[in-house]
PDB file of N, CA and C in Angstrom:
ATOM      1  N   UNK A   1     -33.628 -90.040  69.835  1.00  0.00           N
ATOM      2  CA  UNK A   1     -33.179 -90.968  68.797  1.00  0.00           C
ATOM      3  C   UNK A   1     -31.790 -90.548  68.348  1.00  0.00           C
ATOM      4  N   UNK A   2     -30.542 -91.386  68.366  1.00  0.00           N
ATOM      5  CA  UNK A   2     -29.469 -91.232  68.055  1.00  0.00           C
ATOM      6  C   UNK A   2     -29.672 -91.551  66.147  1.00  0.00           C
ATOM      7  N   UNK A   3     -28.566 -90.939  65.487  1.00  0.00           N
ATOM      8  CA  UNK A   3     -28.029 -91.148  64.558  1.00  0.00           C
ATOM      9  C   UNK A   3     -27.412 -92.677  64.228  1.00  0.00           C
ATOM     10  N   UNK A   4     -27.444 -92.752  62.833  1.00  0.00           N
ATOM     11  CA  UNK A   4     -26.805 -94.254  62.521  1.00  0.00           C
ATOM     12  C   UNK A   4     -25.451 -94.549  63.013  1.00  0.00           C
ATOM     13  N   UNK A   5     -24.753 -95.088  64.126  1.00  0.00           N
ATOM     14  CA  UNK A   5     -23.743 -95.738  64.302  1.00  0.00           C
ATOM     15  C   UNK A   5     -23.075 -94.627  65.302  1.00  0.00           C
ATOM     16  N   UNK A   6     -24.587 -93.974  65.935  1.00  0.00           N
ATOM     17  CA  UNK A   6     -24.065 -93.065  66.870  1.00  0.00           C
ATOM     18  C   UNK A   6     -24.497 -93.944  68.407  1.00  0.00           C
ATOM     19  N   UNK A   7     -24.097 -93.213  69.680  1.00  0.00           N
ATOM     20  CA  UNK A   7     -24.636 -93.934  70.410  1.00  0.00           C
ATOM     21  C   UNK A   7     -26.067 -93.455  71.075  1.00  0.00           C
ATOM     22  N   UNK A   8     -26.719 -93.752  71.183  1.00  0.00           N
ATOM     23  CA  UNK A   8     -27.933 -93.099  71.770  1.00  0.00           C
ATOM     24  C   UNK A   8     -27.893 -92.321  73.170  1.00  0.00           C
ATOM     25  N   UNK A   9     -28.940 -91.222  73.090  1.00  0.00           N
ATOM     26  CA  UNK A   9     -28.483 -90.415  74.523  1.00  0.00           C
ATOM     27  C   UNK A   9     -29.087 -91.109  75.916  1.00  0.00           C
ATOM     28  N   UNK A  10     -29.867 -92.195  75.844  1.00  0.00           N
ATOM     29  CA  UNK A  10     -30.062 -92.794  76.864  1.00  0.00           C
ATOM     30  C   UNK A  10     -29.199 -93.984  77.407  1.00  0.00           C
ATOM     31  N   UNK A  11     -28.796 -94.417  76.380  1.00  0.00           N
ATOM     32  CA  UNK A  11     -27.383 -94.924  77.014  1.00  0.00           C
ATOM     33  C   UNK A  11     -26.255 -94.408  77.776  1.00  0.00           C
ATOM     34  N   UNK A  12     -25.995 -92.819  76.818  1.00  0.00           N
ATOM     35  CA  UNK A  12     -24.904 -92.343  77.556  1.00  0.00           C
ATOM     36  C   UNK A  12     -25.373 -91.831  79.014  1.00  0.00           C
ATOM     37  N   UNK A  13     -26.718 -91.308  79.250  1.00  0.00           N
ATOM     38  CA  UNK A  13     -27.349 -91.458  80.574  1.00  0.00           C
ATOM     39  C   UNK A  13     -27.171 -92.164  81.030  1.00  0.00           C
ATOM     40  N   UNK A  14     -27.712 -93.367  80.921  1.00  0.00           N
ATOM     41  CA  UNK A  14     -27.624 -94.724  81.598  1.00  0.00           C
ATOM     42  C   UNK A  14     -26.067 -94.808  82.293  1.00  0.00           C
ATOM     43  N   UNK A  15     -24.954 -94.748  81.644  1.00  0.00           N
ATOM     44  CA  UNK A  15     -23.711 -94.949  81.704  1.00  0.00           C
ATOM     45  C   UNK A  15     -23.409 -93.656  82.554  1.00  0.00           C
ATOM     46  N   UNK A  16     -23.365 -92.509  82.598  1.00  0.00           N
ATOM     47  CA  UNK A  16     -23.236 -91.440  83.331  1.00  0.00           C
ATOM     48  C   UNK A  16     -23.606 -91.287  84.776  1.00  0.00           C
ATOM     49  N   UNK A  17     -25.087 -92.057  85.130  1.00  0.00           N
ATOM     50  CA  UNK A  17     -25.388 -91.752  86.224  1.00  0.00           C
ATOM     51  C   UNK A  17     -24.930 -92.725  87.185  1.00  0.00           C
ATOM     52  N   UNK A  18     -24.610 -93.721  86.490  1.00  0.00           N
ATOM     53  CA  UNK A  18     -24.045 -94.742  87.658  1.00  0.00           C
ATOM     54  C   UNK A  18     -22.097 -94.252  87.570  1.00  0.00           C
ATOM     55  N   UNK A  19     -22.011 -94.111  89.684  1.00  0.00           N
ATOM     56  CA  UNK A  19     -20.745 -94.131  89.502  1.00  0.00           C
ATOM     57  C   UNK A  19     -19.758 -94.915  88.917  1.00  0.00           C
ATOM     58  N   UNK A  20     -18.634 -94.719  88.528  1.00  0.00           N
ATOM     59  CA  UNK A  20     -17.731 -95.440  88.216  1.00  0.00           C
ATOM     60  C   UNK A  20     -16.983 -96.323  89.369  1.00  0.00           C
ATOM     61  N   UNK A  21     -16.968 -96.351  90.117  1.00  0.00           N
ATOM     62  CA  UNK A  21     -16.726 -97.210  91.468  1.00  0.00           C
ATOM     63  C   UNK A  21     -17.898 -98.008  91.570  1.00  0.00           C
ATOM     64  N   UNK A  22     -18.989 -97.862  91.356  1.00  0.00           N
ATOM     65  CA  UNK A  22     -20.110 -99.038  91.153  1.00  0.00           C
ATOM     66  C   UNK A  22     -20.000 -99.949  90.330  1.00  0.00           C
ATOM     67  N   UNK A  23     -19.351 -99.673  89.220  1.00  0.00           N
ATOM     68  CA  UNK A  23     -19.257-100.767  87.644  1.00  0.00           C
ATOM     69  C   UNK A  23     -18.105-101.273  87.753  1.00  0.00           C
ATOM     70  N   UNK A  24     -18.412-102.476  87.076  1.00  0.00           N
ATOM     71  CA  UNK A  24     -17.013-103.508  87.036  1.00  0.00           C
ATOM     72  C   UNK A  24     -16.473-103.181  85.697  1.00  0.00           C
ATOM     73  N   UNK A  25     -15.578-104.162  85.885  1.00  0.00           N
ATOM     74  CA  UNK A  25     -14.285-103.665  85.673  1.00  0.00           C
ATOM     75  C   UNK A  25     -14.986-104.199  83.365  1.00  0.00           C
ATOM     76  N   UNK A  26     -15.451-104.804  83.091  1.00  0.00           N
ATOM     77  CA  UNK A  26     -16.178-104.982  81.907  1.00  0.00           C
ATOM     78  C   UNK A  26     -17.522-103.681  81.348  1.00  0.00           C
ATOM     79  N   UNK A  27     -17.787-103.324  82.656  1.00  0.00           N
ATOM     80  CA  UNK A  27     -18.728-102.071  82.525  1.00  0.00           C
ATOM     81  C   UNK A  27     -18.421-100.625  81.841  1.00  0.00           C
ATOM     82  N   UNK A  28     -16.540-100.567  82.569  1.00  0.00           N
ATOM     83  CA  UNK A  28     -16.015 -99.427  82.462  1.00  0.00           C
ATOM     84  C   UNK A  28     -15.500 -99.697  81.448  1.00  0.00           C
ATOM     85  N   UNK A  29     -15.226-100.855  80.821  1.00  0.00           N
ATOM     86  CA  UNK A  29     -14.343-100.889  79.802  1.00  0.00           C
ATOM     87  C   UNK A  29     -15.330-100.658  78.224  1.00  0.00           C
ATOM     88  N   UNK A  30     -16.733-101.368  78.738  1.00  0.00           N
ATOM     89  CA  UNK A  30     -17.927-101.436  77.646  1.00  0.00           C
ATOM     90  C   UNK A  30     -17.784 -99.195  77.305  1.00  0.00           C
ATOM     91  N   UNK A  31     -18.187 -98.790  78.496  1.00  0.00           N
ATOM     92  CA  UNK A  31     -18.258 -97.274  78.457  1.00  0.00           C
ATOM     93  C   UNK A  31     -17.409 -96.605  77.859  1.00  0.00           C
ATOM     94  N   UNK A  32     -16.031 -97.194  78.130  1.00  0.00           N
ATOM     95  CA  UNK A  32     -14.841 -96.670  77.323  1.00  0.00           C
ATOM     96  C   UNK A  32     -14.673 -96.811  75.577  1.00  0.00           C
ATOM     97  N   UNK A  33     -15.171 -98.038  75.826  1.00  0.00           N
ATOM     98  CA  UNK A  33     -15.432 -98.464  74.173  1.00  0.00           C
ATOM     99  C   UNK A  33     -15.966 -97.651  73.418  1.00  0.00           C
ATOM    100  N   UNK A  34     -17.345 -97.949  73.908  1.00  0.00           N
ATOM    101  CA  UNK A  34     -18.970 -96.943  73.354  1.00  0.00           C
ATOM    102  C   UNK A  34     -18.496 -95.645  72.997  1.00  0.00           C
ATOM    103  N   UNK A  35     -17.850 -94.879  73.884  1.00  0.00           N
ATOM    104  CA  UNK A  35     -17.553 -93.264  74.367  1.00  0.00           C
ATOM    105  C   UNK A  35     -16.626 -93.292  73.393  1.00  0.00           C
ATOM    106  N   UNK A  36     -15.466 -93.834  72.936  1.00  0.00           N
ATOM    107  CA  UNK A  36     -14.523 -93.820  72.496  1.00  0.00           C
ATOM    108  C   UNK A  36     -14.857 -93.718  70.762  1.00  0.00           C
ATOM    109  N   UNK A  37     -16.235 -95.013  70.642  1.00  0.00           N
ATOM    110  CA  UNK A  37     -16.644 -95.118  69.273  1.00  0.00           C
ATOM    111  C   UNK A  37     -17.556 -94.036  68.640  1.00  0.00           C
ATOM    112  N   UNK A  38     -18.292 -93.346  69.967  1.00  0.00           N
ATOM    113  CA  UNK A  38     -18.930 -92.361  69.374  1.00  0.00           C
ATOM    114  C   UNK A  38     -18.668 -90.875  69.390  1.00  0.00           C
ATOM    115  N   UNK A  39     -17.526 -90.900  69.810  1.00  0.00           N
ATOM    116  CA  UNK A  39     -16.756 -89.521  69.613  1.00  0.00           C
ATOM    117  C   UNK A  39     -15.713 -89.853  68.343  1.00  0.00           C
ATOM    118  N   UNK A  40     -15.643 -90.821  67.506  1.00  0.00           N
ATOM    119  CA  UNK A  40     -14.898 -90.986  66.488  1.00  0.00           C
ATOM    120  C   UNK A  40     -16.015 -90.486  65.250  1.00  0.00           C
ATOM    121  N   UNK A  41     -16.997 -91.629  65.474  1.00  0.00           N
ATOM    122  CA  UNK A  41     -18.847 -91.324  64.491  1.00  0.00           C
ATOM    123  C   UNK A  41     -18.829 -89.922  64.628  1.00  0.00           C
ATOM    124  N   UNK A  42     -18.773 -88.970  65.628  1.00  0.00           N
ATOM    125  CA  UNK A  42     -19.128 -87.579  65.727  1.00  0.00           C
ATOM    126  C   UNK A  42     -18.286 -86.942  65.276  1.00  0.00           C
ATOM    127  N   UNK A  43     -16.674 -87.146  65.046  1.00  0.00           N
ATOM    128  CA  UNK A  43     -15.984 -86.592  64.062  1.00  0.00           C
ATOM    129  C   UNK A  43     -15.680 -86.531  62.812  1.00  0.00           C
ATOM    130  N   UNK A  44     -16.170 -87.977  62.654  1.00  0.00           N
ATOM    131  CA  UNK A  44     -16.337 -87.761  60.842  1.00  0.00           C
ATOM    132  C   UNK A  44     -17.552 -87.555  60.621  1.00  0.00           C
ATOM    133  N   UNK A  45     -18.847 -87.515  60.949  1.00  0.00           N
ATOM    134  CA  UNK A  45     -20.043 -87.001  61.030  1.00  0.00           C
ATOM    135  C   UNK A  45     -20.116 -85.307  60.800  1.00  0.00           C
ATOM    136  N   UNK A  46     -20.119 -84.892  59.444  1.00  0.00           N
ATOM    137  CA  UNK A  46     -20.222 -83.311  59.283  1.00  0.00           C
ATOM    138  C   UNK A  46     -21.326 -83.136  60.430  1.00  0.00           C
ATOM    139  N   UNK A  47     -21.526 -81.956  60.827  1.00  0.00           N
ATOM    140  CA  UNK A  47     -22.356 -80.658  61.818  1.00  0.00           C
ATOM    141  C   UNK A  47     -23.606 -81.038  60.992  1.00  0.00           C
ATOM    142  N   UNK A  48     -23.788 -80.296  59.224  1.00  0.00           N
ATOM    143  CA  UNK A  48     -24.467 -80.427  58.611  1.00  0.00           C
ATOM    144  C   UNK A  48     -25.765 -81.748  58.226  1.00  0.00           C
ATOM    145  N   UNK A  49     -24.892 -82.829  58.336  1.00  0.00           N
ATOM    146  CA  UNK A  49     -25.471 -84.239  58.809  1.00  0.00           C
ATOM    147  C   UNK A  49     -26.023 -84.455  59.647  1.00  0.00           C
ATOM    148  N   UNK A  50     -26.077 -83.795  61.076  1.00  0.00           N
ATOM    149  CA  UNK A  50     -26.755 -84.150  62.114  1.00  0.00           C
ATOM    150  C   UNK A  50     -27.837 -83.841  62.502  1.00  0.00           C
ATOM    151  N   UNK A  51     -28.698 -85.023  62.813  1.00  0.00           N
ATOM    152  CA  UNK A  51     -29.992 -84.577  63.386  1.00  0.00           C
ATOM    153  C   UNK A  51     -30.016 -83.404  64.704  1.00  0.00           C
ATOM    154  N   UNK A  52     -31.131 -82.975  64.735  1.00  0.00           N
ATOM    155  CA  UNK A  52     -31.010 -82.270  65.658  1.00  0.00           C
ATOM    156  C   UNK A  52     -30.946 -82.693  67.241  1.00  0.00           C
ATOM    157  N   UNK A  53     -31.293 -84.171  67.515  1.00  0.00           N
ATOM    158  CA  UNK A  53     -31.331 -83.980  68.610  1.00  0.00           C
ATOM    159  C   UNK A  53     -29.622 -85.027  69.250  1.00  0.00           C
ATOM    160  N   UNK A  54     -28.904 -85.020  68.248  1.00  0.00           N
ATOM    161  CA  UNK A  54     -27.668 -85.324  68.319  1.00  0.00           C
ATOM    162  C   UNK A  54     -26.689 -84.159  68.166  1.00  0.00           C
ATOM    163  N   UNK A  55     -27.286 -83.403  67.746  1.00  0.00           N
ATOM    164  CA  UNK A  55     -26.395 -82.196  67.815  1.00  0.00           C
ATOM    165  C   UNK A  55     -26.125 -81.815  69.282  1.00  0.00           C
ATOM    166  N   UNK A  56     -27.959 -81.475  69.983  1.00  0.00           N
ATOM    167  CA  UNK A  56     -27.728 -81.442  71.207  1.00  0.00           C
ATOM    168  C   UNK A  56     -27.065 -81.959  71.996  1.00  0.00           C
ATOM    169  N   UNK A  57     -27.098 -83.976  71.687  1.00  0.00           N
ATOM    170  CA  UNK A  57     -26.646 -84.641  72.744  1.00  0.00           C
ATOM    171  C   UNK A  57     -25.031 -84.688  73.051  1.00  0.00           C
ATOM    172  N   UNK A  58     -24.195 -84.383  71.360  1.00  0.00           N
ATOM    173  CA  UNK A  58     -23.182 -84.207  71.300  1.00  0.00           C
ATOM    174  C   UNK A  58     -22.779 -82.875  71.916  1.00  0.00           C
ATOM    175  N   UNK A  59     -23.668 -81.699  72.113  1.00  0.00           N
ATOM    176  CA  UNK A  59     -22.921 -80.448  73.240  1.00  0.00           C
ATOM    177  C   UNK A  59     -23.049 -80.916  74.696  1.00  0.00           C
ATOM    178  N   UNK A  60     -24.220 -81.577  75.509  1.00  0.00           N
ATOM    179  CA  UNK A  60     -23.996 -81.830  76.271  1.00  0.00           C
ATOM    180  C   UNK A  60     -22.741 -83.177  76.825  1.00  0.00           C
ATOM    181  N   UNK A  61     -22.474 -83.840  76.171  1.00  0.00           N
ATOM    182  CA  UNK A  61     -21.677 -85.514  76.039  1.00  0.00           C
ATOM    183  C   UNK A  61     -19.887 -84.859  75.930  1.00  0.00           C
ATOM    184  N   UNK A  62     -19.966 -83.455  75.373  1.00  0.00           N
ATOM    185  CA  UNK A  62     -19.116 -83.242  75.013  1.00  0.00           C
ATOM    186  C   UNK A  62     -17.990 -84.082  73.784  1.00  0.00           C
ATOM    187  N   UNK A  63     -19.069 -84.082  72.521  1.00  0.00           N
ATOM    188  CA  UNK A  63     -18.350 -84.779  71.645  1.00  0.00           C
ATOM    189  C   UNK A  63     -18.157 -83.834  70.497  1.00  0.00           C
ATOM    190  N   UNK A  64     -18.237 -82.549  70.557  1.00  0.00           N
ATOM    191  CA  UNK A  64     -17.404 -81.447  70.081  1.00  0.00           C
ATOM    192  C   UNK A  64     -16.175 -81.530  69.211  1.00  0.00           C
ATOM    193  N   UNK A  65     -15.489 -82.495  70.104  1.00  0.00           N
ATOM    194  CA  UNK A  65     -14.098 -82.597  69.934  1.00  0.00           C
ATOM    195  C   UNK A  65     -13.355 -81.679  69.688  1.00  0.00           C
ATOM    196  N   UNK A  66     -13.242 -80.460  70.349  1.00  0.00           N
ATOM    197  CA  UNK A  66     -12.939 -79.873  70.929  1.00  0.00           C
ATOM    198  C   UNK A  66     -12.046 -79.632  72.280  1.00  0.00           C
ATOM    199  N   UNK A  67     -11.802 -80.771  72.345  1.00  0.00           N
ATOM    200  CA  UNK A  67     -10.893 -80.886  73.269  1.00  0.00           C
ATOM    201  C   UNK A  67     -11.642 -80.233  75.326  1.00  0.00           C
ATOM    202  N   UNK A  68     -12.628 -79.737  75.197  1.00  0.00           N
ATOM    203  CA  UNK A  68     -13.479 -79.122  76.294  1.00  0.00           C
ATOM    204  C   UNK A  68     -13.918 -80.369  76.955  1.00  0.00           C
ATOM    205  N   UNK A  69     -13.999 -80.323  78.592  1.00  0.00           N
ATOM    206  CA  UNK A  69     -14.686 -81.367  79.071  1.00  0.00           C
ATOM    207  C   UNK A  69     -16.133 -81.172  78.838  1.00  0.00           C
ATOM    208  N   UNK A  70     -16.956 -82.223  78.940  1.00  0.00           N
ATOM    209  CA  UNK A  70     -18.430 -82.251  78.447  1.00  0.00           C
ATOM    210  C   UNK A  70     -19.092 -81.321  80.100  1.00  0.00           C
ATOM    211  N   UNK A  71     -20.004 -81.283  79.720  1.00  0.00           N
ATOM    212  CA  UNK A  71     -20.924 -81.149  80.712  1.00  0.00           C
ATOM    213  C   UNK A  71     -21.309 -81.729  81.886  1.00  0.00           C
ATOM    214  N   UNK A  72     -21.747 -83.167  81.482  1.00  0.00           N
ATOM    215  CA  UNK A  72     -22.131 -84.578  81.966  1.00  0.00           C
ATOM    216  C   UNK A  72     -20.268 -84.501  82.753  1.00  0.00           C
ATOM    217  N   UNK A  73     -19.626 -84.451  82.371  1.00  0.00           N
ATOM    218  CA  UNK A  73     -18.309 -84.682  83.098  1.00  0.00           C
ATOM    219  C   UNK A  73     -18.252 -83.923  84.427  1.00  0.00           C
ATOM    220  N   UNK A  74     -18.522 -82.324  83.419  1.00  0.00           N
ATOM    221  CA  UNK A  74     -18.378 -81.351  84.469  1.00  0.00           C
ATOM    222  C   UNK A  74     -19.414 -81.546  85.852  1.00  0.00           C
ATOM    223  N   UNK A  75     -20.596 -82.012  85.448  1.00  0.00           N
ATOM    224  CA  UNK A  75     -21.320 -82.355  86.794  1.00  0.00           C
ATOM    225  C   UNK A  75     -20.829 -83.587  87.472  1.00  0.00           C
ATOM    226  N   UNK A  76     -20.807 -85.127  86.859  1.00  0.00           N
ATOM    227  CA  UNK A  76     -19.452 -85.785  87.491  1.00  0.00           C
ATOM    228  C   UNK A  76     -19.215 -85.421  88.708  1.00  0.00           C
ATOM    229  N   UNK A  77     -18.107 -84.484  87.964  1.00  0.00           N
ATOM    230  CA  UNK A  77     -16.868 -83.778  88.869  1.00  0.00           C
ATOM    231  C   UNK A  77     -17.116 -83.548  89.958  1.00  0.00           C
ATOM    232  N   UNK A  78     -18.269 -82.788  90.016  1.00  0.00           N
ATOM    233  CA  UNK A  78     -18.714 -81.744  90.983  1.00  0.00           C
ATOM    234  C   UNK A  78     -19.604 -82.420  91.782  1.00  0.00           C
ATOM    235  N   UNK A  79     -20.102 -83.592  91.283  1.00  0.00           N
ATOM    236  CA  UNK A  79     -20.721 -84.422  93.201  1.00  0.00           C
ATOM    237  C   UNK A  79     -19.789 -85.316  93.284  1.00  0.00           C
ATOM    238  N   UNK A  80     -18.495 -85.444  92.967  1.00  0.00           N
ATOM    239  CA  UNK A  80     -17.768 -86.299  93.008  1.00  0.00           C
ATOM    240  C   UNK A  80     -17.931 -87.793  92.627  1.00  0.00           C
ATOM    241  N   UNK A  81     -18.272 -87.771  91.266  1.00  0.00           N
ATOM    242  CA  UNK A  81     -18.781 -88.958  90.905  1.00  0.00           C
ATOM    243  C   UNK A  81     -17.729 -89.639  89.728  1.00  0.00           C
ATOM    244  N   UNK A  82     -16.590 -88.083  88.972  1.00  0.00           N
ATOM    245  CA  UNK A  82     -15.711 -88.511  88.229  1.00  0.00           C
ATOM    246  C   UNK A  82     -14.580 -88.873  88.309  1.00  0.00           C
ATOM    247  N   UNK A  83     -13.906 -88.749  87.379  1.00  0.00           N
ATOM    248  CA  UNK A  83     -12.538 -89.766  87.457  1.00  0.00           C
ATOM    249  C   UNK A  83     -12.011 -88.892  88.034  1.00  0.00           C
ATOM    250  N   UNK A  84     -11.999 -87.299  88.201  1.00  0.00           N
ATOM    251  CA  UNK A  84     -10.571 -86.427  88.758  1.00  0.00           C
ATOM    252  C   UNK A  84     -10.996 -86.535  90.468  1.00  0.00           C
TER     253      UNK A  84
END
């Protein structure tokens, strides 16, 4: 269960496991959106505020903000499924 006006972690699954060369061109842009809106929610969202299982989803999602690539990226990467 995501947080209020967070995005849920089965979405960002959902969105993760399919390559990006599979999704059109409205798909990538929906993902960009979403990703974009909920790494904003996760920065003004105190630590203290967060449920626990958004805390988690935000270390793996890499919404830290922290500037670190996520996890989910880092695997990506590594079957060649990401953007680098």
């Amino acid at each position: 269960m995501s947080d209020t006006g967070r995005q849920s972690l089965t979405d960002k699954a959902g969105s993760a496991l399919k390559p990006d060369s599979q999704k059109t061109t409205t798909e990538q842009l929906g993902d960009h959106v979403k990703g974009t809106g909920d790494s904003i929610a996760s920065t003004f969202q105190p630590q203290s505020e967060k449920s626990t299982s958004q805390k988690a989803g935000d270390a793996v999602s890499g919404n830290s903000n922290n500037n670190d690539e996520s996890l989910l990226a880092k695997a990506k990467n590594t079957v060649g499924l990401g953007e680098k």
